[in-house]
Protein backbone atom coordinates (compact mmCIF):
# COMPACT_ATOMS: atom_id res chain seq x y z
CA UNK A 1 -24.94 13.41 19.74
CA UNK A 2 -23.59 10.02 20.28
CA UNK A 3 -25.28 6.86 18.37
CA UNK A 4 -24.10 3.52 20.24
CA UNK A 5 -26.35 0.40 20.86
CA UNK A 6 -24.36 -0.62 23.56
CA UNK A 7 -24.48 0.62 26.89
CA UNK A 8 -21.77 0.72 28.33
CA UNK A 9 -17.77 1.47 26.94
CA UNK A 10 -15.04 -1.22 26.95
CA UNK A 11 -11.78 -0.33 25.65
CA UNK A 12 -11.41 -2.83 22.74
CA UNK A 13 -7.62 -3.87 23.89
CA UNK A 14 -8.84 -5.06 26.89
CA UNK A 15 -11.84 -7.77 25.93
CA UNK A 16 -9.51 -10.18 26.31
CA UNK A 17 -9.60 -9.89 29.65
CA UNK A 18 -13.65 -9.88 29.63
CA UNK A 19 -12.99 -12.98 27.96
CA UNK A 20 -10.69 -14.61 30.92
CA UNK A 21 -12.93 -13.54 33.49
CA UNK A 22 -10.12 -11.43 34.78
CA UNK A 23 -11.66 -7.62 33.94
CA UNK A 24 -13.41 -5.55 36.39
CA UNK A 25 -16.68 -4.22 34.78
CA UNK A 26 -17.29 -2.28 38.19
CA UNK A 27 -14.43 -0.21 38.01
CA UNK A 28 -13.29 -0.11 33.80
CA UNK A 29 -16.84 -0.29 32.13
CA UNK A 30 -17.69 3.41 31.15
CA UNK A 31 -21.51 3.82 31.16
CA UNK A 32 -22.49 6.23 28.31
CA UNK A 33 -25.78 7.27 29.67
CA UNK A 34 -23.46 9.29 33.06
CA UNK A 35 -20.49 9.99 30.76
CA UNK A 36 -22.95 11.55 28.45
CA UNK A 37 -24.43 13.66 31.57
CA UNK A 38 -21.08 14.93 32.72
CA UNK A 39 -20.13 15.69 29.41
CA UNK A 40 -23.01 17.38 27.98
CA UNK A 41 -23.65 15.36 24.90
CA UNK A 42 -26.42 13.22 24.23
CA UNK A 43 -26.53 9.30 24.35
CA UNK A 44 -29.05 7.63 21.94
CA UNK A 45 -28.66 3.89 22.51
CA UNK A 46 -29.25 2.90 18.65
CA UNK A 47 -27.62 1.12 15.89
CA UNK A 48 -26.81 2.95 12.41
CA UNK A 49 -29.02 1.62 9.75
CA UNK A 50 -28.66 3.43 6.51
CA UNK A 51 -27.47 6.95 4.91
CA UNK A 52 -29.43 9.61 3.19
CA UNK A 53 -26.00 12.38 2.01
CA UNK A 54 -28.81 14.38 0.07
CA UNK A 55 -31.10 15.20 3.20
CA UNK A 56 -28.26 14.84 5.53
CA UNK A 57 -29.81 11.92 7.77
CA UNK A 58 -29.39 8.56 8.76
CA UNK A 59 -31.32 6.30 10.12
CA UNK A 60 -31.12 4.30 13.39
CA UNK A 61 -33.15 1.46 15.41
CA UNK A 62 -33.41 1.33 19.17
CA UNK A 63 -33.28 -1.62 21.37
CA UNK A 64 -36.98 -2.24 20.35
CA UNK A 65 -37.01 -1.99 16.87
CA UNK A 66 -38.19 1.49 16.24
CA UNK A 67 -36.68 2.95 13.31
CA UNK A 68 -36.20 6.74 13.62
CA UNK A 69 -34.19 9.37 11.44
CA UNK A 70 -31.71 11.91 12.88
CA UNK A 71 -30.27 15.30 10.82
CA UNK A 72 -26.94 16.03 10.54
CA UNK A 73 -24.78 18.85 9.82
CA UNK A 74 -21.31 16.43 10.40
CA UNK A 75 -21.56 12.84 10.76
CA UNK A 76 -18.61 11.16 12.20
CA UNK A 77 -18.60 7.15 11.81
CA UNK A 78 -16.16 5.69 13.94
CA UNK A 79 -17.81 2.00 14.40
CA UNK A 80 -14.22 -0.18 13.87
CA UNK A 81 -13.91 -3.43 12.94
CA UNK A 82 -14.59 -7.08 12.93
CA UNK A 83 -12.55 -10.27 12.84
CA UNK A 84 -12.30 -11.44 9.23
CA UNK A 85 -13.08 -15.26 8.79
CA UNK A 86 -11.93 -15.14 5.70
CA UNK A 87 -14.85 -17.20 4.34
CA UNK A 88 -13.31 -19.88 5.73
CA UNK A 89 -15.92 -23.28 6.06
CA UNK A 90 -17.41 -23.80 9.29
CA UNK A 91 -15.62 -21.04 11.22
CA UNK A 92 -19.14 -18.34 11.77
CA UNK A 93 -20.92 -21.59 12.95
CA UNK A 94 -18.11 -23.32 15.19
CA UNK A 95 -16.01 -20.83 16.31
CA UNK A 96 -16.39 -17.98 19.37
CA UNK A 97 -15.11 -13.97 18.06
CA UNK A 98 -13.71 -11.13 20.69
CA UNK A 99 -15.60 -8.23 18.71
CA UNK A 100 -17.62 -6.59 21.46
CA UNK A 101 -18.05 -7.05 25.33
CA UNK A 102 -20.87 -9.11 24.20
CA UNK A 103 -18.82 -11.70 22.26
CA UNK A 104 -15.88 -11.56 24.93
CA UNK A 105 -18.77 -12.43 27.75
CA UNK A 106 -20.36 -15.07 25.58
CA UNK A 107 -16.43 -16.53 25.43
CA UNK A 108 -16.35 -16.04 29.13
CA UNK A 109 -19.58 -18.01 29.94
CA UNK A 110 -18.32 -21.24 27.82
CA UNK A 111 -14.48 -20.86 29.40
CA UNK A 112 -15.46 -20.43 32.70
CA UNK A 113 -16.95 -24.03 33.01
CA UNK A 114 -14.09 -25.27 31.41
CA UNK A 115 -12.00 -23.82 34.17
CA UNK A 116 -13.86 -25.83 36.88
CA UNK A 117 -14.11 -29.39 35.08
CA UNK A 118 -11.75 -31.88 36.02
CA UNK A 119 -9.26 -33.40 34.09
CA UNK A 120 -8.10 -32.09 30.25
CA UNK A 121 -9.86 -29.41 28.77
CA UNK A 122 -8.38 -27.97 25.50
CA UNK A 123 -8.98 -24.24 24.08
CA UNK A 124 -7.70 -23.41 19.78
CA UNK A 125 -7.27 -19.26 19.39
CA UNK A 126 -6.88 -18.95 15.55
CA UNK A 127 -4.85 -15.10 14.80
CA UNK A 128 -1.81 -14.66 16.57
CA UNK A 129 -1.80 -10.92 16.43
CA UNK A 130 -2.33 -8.96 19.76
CA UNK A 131 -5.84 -10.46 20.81
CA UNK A 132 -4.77 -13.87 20.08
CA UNK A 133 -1.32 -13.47 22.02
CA UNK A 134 -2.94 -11.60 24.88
CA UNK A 135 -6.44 -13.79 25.38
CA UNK A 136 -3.73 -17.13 24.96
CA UNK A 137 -1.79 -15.57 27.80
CA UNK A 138 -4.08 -14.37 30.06
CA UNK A 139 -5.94 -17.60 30.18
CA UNK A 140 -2.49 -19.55 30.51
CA UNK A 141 -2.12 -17.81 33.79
CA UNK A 142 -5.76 -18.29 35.14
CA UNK A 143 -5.14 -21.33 34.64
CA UNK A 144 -2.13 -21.60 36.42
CA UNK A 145 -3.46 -19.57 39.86
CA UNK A 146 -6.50 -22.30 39.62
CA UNK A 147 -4.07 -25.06 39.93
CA UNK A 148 -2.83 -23.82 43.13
CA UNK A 149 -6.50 -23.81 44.77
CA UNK A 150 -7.59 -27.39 43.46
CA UNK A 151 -7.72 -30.48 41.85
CA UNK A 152 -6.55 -31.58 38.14
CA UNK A 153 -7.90 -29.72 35.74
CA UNK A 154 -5.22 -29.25 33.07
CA UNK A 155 -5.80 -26.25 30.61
CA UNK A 156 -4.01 -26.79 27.40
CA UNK A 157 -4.11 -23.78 25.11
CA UNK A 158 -2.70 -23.47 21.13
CA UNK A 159 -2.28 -20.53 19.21
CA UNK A 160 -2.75 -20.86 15.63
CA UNK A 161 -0.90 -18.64 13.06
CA UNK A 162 -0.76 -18.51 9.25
CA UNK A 163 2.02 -16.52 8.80
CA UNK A 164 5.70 -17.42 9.92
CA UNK A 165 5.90 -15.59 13.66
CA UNK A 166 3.47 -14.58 15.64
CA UNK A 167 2.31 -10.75 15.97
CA UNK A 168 2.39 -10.97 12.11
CA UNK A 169 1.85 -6.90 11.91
CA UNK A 170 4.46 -5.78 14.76
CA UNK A 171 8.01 -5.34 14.49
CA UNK A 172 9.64 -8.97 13.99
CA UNK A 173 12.39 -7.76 16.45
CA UNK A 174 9.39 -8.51 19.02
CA UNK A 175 7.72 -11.45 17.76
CA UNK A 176 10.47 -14.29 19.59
CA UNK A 177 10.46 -12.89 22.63
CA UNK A 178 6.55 -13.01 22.90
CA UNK A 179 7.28 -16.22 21.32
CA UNK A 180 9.26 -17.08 24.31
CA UNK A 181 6.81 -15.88 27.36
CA UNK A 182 3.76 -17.60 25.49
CA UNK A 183 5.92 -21.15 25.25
CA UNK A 184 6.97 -20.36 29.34
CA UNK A 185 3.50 -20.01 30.35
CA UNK A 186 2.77 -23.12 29.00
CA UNK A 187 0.84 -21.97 25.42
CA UNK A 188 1.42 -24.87 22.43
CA UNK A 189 2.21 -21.93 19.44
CA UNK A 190 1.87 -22.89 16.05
CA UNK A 191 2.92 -21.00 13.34
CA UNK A 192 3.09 -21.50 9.44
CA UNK A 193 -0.32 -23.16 10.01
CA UNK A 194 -3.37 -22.48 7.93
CA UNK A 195 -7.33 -23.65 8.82
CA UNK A 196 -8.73 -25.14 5.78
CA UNK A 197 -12.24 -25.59 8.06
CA UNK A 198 -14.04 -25.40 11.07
CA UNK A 199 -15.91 -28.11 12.63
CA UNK A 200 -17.45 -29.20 16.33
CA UNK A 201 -14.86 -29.64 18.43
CA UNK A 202 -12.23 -29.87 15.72
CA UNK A 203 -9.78 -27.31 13.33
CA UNK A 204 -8.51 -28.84 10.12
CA UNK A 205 -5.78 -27.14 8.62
CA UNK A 206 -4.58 -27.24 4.93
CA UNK A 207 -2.06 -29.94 5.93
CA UNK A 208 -4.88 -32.40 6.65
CA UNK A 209 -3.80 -31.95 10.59
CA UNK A 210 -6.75 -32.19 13.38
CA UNK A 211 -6.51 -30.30 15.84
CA UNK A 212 -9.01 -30.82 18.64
CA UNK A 213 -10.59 -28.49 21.25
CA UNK A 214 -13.50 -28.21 23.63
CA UNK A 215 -13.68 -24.12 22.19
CA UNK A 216 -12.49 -22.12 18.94
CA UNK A 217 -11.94 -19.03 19.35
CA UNK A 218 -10.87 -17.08 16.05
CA UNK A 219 -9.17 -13.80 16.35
CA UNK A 220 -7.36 -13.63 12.58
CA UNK A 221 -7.48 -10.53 10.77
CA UNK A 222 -10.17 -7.35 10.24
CA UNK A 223 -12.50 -6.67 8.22
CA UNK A 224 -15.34 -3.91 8.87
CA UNK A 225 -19.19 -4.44 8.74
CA UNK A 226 -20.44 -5.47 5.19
CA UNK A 227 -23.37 -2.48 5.66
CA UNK A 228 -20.49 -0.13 5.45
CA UNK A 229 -20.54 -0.72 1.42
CA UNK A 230 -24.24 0.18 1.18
CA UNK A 231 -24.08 3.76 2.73
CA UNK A 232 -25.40 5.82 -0.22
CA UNK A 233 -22.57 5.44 -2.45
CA UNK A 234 -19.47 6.06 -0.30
CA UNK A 235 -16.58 4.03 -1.87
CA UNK A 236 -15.27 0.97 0.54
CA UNK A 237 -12.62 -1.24 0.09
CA UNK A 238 -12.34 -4.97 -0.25
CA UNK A 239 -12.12 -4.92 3.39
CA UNK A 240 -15.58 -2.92 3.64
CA UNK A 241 -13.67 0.19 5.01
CA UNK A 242 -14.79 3.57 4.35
CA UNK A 243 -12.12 5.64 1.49
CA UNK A 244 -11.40 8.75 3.53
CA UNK A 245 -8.81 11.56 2.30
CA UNK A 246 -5.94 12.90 4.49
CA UNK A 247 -7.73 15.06 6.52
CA UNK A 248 -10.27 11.75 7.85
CA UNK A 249 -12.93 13.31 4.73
CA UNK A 250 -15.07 10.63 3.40
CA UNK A 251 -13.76 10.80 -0.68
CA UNK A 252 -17.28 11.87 -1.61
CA UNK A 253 -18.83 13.84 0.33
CA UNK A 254 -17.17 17.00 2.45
CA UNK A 255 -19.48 16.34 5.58
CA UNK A 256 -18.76 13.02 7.22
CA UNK A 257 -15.89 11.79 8.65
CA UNK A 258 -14.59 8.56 9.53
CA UNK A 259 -11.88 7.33 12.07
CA UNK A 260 -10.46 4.10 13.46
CA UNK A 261 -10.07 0.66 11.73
CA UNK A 262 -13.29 1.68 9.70
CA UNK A 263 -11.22 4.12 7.80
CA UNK A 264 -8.96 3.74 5.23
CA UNK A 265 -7.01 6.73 5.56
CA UNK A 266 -3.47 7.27 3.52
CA UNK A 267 -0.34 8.61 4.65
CA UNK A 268 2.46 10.05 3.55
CA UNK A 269 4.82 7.66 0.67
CA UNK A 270 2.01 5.77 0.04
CA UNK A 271 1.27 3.77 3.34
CA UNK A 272 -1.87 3.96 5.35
CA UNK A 273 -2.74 4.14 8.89
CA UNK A 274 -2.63 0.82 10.85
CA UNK A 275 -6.22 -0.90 12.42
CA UNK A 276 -4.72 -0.22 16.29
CA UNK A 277 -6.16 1.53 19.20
CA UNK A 278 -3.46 4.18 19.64
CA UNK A 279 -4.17 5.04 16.05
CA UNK A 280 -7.96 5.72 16.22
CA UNK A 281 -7.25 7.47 19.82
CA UNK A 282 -4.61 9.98 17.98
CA UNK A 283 -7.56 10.23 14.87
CA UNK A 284 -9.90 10.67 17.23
CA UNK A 285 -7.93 13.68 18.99
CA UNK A 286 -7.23 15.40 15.44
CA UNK A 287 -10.77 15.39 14.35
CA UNK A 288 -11.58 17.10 17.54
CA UNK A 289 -9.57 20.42 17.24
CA UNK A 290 -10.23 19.76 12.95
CA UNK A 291 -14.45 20.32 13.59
CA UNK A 292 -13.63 23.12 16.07
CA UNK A 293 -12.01 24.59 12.91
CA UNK A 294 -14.15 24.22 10.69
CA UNK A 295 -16.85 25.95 12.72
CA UNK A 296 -14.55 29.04 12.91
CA UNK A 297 -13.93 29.03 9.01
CA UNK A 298 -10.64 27.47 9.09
CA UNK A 299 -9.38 24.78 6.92
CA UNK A 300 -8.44 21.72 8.45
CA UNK A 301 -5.23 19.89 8.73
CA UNK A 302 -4.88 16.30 7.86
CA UNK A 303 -3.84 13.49 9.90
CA UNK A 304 -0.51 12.11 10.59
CA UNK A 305 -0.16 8.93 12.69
CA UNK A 306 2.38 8.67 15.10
CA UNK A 307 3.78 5.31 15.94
CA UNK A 308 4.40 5.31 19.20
CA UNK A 309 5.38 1.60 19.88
CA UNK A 310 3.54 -1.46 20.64
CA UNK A 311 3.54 -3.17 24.29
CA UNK A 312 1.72 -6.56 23.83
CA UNK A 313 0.62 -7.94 27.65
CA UNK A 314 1.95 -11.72 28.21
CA UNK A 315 -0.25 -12.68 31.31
CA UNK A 316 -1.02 -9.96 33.69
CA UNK A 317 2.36 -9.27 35.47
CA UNK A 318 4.75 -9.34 31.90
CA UNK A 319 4.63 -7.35 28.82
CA UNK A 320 7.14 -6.79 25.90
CA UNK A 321 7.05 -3.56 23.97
CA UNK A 322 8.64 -1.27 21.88
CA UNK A 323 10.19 1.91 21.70
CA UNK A 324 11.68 4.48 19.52
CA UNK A 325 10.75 3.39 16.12
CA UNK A 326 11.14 -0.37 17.30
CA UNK A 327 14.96 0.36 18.03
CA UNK A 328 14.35 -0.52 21.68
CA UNK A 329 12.76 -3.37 23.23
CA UNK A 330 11.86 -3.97 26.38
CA UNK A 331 10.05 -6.43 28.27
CA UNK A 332 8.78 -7.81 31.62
CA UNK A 333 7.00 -6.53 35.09
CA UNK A 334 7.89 -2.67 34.27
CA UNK A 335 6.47 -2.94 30.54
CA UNK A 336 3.24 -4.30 32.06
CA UNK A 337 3.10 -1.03 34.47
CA UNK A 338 3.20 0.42 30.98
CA UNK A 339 0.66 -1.04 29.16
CA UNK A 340 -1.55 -0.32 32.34
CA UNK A 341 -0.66 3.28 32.16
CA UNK A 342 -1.73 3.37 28.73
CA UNK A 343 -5.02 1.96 29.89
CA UNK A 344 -5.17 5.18 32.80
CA UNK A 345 -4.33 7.68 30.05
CA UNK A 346 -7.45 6.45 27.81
CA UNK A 347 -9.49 6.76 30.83
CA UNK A 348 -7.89 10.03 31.76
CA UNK A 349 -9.40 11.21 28.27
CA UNK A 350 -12.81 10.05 29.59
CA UNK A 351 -12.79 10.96 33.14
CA UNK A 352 -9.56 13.38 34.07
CA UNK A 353 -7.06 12.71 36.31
CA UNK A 354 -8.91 12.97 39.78
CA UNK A 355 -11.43 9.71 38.92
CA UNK A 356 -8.42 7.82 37.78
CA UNK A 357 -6.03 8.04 40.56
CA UNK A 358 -9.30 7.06 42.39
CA UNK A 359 -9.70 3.88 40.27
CA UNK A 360 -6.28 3.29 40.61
CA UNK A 361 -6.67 3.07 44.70
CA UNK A 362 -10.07 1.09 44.81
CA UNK A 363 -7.72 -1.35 42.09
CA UNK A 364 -5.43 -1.89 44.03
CA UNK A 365 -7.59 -2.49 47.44
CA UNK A 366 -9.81 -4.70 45.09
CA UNK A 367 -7.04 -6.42 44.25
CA UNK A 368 -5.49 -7.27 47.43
CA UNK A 369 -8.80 -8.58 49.03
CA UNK A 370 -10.08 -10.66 46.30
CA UNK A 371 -8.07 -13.27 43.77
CA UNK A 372 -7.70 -11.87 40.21
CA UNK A 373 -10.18 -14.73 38.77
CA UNK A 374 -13.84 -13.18 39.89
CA UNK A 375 -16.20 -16.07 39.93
CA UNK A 376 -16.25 -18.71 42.69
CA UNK A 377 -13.55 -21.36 42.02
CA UNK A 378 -14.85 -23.10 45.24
């Protein structure tokens, strides 16, 4: 049984592109209520309210407000994580997040008029970690094809880092080349630079700076769901993640498991496993074939991460990456093929290979009939 009060899957690497208007919900949106049919589990659309470990329930409430318990014998929580403000002033009340599909289409409708208005429009991403770097390119280059079709609407775009590079958490091998592409495509990068607040139209950083915008997005950090910490006893940490052992076991109670960035799950040498999509896909894999064990008897094994590189997108036709233990770097038109495929194999997972190559072909004839940006720029 799968609890989701959404209706539809977006892979989380990807809102970014929700949030340029440049993502096709027709052909990438998975809805759960078909997947669930072909797949023969069921789909309650419901959010997770609280935990009962003793009589092995939790309880949920629909779109309507009905509250409702459902029994478990294993509960997996697998819900991720949010952007962390940091309790930084202003920031919840003037500032846009890419959390959900819903968030990324609320950025979407405010860009998208921006996009169309004449003259200078100005958009501040706070977090220069992948979503920041990604949404800061792909915008740069919507902008760019709109120039071609009209007028003189001028899109300026700065990316706003605390730390000294951007991608913060990536190899630093990687971070000036992405550096680079972002500065080419026209992106003002600042680095080194810490918001103090949040106003209307306005970041002010620690140095007393103003920097102005007609939109805020923030996209700095993680930090999971505060009712995480109030699920009968289960220890959290500062960052409201679940405590799980090695083997994805919540540290108090032998029948729930948690994966993804709402885990904190330790590793080998004392490190633990990263908040990134390729991790919670791997996690999500192991705890497969673990429950399958468990319901013959077995024991069950516990979860290594494999780090199998990072490829960042830069606008829709570049990428850089990584390879081999962030020995190799590699970067341009090819890489982006790349980071596509890794897209095809997550939706392999979901659909097999037959659906996909026949995504793949509707993409591509999609793609050469209509432009990339799918409102009407006329």
């Amino acid at each position: 049984m799968l609890v989701e009060p959404t209706s539809h899957h977006y892979w989380k690497p990807r809102l970014h592109e929700i949030a340029s208007g440049t993502f096709d919900s027709e052909l990438d949106a998975v809805s759960y209520l078909q997947h669930s049919y072909y797949n023969q589990y069921q789909y309650v659309q419901a959010s997770m309210k609280s935990l009962n470990r003793g009589q092995k329930t939790v309880e949920i409430q629909d779109q309507q407000g009905m509250v409702s318990e459902l029994a478990y014998d294993y509960l997996v929580i697998a819900v991720g994580a949010v952007s962390n403000d940091f309790k930084t002033e202003g920031v919840s009340e003037h500032c846009l997040f890419l959390d959900s599909a819903l968030q990324a289409q609320q950025a979407w409708d405010q860009i998208n008029p921006l996009l169309r208005a004449q003259g200078e429009q100005r958009i501040s991403i706070v977090g220069a970690g992948a979503t920041g770097v990604e949404l800061a390119a792909e915008l740069a280059k919507v902008s760019q094809k709109l120039t071609r079709y009209r007028h003189d609407m001028n899109l300026t775009i700065t990316l706003i880092e605390a730390s000294n590079r951007v991608l913060p958490a990536g190899p630093e091998c990687m971070s000036e080349k992405v550096r680079k592409a972002l500065v080419k495509n026209g992106v003002e990068v600042k680095t080194e630079t810490r918001i103090k607040r949040a106003e209307a139209g306005k970041l002010v950083t620690d140095s007393g700076e103003v920097i102005n915008a007609n939109l805020q997005l923030w996209a700095a950090g993680i930090k999971c769901a505060p009712w995480l910490a109030t699920l009968d006893g289960l220890e959290t940490n500062a960052l409201n993640q679940l405590k799980v052992d090695a083997n994805l076991v919540t540290t108090l109670d032998d029948a729930i498991f948690v994966i993804g960035d709402s885990a904190e799950c330790p590793q080998p040498y004392g490190s633990f496993v990263p908040p990134r999509a390729q991790a919670a896909n791997q996690a999500a894999g192991h705890l497969a074939n673990q429950i399958k064990r468990l319901l013959k008897g077995k024991s069950i094994k516990p979860f290594i991460f494999k780090d199998g590189g990072m490829v960042i997108a830069v606008g829709h036709n570049y990428a850089v990456g990584t390879l081999m233990n962030n020995k190799l770097i590699l970067r341009g038109r090819l890489v982006r093929n790349l980071y596509d495929t890794i897209f095809r194999l997550h939706q392999r997972i979901l659909f097999g290979w037959g659906r996909v190559t026949a995504l793949v072909v509707l993409k591509r004839l999609k793609s050469t009939l209509n432009p990339f940006y799918r409102n009407n720029i006329s």
